[in-house]
N, C-alpha and C. Protein backbone atom coordinates (compact mmCIF):
# COMPACT_ATOMS: atom_id res chain seq x y z
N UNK A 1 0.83 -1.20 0.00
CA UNK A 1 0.00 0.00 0.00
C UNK A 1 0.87 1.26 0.00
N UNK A 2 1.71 1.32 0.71
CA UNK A 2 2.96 2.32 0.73
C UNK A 2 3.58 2.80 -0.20
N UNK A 3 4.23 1.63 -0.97
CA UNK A 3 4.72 1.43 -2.02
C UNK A 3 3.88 2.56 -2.89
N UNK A 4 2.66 2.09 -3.81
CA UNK A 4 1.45 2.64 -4.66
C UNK A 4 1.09 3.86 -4.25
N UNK A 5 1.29 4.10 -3.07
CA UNK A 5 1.34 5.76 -2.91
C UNK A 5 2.73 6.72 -3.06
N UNK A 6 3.47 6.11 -2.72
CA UNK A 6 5.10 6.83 -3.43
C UNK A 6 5.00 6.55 -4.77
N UNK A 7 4.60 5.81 -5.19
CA UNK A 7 4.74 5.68 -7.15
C UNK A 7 4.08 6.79 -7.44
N UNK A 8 2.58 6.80 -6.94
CA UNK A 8 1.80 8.14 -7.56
C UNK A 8 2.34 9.34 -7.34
N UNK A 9 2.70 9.71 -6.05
CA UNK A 9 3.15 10.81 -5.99
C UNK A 9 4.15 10.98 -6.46
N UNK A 10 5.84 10.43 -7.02
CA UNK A 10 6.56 10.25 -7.63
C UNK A 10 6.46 10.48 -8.67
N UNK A 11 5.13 10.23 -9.19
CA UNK A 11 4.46 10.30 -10.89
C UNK A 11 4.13 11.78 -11.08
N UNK A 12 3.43 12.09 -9.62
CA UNK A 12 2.69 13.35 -9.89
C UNK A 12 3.93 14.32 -10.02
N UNK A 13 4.74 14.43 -9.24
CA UNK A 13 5.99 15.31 -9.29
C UNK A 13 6.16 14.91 -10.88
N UNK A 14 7.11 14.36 -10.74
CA UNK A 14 7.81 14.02 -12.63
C UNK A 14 6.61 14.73 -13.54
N UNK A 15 5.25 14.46 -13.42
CA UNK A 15 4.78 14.87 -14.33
C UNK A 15 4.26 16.60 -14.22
N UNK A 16 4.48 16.92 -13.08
CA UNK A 16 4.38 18.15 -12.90
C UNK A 16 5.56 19.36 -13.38
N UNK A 17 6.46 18.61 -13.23
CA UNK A 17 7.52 18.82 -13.03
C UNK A 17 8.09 19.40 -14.75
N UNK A 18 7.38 18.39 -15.76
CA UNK A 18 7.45 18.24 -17.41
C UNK A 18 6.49 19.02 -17.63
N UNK A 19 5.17 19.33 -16.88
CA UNK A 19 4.64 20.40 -17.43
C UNK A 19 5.25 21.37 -17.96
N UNK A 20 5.73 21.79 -16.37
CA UNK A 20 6.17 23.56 -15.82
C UNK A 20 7.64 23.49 -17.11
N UNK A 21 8.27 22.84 -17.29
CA UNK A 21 9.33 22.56 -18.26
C UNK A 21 9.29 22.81 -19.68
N UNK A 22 8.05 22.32 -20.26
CA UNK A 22 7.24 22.34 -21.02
C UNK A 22 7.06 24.27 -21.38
N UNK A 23 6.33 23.92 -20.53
CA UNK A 23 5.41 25.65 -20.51
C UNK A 23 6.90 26.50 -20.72
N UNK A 24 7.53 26.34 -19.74
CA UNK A 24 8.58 26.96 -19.89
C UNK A 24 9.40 27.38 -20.98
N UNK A 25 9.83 26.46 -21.68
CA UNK A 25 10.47 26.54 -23.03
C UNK A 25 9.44 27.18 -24.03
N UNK A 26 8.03 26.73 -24.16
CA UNK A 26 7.34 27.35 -24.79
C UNK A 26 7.06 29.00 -24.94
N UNK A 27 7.00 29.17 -23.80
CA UNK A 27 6.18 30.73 -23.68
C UNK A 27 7.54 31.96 -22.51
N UNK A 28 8.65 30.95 -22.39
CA UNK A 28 9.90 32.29 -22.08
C UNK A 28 11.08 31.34 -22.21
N UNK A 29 11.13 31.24 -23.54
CA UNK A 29 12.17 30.39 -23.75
C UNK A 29 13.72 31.02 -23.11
N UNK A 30 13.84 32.26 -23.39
CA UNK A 30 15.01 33.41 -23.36
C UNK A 30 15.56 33.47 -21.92
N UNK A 31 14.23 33.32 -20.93
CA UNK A 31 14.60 32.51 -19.89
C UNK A 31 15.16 31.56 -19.51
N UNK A 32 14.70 30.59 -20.04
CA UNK A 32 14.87 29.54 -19.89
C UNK A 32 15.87 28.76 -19.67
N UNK A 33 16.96 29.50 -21.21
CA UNK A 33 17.72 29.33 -21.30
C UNK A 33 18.72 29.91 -20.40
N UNK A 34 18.60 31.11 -20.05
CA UNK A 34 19.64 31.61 -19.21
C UNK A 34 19.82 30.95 -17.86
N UNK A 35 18.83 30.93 -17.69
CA UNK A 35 18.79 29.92 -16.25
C UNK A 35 19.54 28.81 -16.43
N UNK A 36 19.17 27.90 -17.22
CA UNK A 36 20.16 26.56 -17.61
C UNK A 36 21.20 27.01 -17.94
N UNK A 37 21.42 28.33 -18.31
CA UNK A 37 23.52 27.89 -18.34
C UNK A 37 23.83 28.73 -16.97
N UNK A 38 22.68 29.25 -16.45
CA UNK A 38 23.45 29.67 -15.11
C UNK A 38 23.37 28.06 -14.37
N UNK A 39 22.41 27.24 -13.95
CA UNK A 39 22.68 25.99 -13.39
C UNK A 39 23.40 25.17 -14.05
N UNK A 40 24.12 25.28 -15.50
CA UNK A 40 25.33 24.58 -15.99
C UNK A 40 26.46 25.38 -15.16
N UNK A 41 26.79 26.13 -15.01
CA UNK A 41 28.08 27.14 -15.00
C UNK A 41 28.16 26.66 -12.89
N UNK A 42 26.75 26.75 -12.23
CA UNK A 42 27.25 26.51 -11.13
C UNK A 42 27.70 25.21 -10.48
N UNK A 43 26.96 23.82 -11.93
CA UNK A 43 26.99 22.73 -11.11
C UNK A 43 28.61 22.62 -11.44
N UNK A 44 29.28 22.86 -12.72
CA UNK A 44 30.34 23.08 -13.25
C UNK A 44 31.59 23.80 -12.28
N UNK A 45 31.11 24.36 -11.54
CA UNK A 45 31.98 25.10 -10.67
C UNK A 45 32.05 24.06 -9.28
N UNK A 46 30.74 23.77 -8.92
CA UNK A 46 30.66 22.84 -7.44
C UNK A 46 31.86 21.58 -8.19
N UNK A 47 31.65 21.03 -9.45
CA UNK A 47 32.14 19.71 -9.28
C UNK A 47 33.48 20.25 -9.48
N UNK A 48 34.03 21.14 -10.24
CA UNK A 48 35.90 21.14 -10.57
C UNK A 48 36.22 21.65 -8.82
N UNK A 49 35.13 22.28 -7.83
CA UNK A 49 36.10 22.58 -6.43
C UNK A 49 35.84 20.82 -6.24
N UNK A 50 34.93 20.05 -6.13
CA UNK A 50 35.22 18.72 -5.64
C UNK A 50 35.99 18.18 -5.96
N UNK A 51 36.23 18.22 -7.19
CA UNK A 51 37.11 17.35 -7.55
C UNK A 51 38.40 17.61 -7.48
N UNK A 52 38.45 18.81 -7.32
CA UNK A 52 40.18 19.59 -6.40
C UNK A 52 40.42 18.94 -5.37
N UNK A 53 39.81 19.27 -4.63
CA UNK A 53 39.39 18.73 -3.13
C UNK A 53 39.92 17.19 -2.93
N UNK A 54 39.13 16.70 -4.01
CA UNK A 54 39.21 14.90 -3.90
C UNK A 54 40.52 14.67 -4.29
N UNK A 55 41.25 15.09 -5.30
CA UNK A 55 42.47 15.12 -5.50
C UNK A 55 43.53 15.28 -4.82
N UNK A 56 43.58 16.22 -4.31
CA UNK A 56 44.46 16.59 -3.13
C UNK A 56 44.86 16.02 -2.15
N UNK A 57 43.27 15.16 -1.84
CA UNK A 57 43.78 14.01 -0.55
C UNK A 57 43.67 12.75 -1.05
N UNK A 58 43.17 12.62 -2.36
CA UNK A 58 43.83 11.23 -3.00
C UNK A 58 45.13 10.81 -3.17
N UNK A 59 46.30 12.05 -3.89
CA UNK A 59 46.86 11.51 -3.52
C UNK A 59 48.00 11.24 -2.38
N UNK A 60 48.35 11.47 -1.31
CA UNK A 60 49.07 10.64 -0.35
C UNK A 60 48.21 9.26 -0.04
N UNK A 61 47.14 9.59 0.49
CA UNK A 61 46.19 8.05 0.31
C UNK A 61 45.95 7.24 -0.50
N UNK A 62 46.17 7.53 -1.81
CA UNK A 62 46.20 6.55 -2.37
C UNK A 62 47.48 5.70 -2.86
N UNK A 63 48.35 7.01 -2.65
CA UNK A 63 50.11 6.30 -2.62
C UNK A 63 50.46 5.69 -1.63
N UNK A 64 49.96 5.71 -0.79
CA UNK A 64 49.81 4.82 0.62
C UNK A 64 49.07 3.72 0.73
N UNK A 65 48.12 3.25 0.54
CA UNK A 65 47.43 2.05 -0.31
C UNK A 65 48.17 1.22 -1.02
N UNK A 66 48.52 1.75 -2.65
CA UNK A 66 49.33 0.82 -3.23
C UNK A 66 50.42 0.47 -2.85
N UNK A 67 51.51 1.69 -2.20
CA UNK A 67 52.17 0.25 -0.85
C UNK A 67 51.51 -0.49 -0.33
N UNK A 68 50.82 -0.70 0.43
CA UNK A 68 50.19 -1.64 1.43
C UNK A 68 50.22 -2.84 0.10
N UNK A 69 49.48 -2.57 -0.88
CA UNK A 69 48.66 -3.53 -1.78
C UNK A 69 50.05 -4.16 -2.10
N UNK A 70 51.02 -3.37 -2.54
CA UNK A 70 52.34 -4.33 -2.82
C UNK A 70 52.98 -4.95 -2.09
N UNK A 71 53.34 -4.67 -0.98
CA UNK A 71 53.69 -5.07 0.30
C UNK A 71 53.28 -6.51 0.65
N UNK A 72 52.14 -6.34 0.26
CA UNK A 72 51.03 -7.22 1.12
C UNK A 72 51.25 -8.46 -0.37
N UNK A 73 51.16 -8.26 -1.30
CA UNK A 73 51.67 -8.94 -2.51
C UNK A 73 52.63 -9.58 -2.36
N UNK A 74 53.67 -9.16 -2.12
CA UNK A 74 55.06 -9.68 -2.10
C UNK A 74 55.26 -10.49 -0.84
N UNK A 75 54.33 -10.08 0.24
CA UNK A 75 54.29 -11.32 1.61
C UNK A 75 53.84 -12.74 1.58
N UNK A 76 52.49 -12.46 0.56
CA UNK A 76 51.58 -13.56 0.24
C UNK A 76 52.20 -14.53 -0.60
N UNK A 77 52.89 -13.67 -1.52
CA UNK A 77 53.94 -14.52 -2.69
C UNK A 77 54.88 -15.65 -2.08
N UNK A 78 55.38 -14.58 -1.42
CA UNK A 78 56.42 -15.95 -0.90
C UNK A 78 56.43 -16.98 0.05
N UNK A 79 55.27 -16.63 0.70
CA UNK A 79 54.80 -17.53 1.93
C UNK A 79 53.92 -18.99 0.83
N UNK A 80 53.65 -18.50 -0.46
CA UNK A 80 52.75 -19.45 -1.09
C UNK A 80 53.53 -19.57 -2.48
N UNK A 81 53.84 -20.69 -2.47
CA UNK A 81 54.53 -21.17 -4.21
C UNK A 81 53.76 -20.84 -5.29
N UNK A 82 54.31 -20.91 -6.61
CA UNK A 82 53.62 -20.35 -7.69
C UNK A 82 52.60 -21.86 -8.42
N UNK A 83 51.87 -21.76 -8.79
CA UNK A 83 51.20 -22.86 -9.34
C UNK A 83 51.48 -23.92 -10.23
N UNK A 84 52.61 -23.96 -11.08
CA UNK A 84 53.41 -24.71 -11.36
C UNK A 84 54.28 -25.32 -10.21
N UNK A 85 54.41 -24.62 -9.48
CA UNK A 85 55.55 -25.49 -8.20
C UNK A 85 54.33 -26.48 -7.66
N UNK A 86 53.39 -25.52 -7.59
CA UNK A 86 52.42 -26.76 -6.38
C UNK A 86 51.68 -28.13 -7.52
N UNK A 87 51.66 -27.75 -8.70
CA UNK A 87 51.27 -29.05 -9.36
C UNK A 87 52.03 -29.84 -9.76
N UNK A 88 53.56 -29.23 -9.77
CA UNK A 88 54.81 -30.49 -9.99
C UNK A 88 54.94 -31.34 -8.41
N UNK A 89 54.41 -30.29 -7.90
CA UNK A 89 54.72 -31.20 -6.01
C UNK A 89 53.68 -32.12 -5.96
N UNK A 90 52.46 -31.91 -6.42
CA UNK A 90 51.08 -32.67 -6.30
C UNK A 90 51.56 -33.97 -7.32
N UNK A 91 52.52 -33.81 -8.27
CA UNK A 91 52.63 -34.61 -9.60
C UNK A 91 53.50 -35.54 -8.54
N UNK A 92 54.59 -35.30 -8.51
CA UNK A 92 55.64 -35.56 -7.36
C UNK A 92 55.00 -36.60 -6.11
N UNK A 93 54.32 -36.29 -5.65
CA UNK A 93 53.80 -36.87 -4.53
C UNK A 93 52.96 -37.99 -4.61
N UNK A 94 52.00 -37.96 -6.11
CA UNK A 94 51.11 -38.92 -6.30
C UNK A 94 52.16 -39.88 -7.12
N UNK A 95 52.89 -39.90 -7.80
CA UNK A 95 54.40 -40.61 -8.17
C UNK A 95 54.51 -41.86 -7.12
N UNK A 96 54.69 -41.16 -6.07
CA UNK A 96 55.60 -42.05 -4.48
C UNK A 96 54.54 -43.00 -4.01
């Protein structure tokens, strides 16, 4: 029951929503447009500061990571033979 009432209203927005959009372009287009490159120009601005942002502390963290990841590579390696070693040993053993 919950559900069928968030769909409708979900519907009703979206479709309200394509009206006013609608109308819009139709009858002040000149508007319209300006507005959309002002909400291009600001989402454009929010994402290049994020993505500064994200950058900046990506990388030491993430150069710090791929040590770990290699590190951690090179431990596992040698504690565990390569797969040819372990099927000549398995070959080896069923031999005896």
């Amino acid at each position: 029951m919950n559900k069928i009432i968030t769909y409708w209203i979900f519907l009703l927005i979206i479709s309200l929503a394509t009206i006013g959009l609608l109308f819009s372009i139709l009858y002040d287009t000149k508007n319209f447009f300006s507005t959309l490159l002002v909400w291009i120009i600001v989402i454009s601005i929010i994402f290049l500061v994020i993505r500064f942002i994200m950058s900046k502390n990506k990388g030491t963290e993430y150069q710090s990571f791929v040590k770990a990841a290699k590190k951690s590579k090179k431990r596992h390696n040698k504690n565990r033979p390569s797969v040819k070693r372990r099927e000549f040993n398995k070959k080896l053993n069923s031999c005896h």
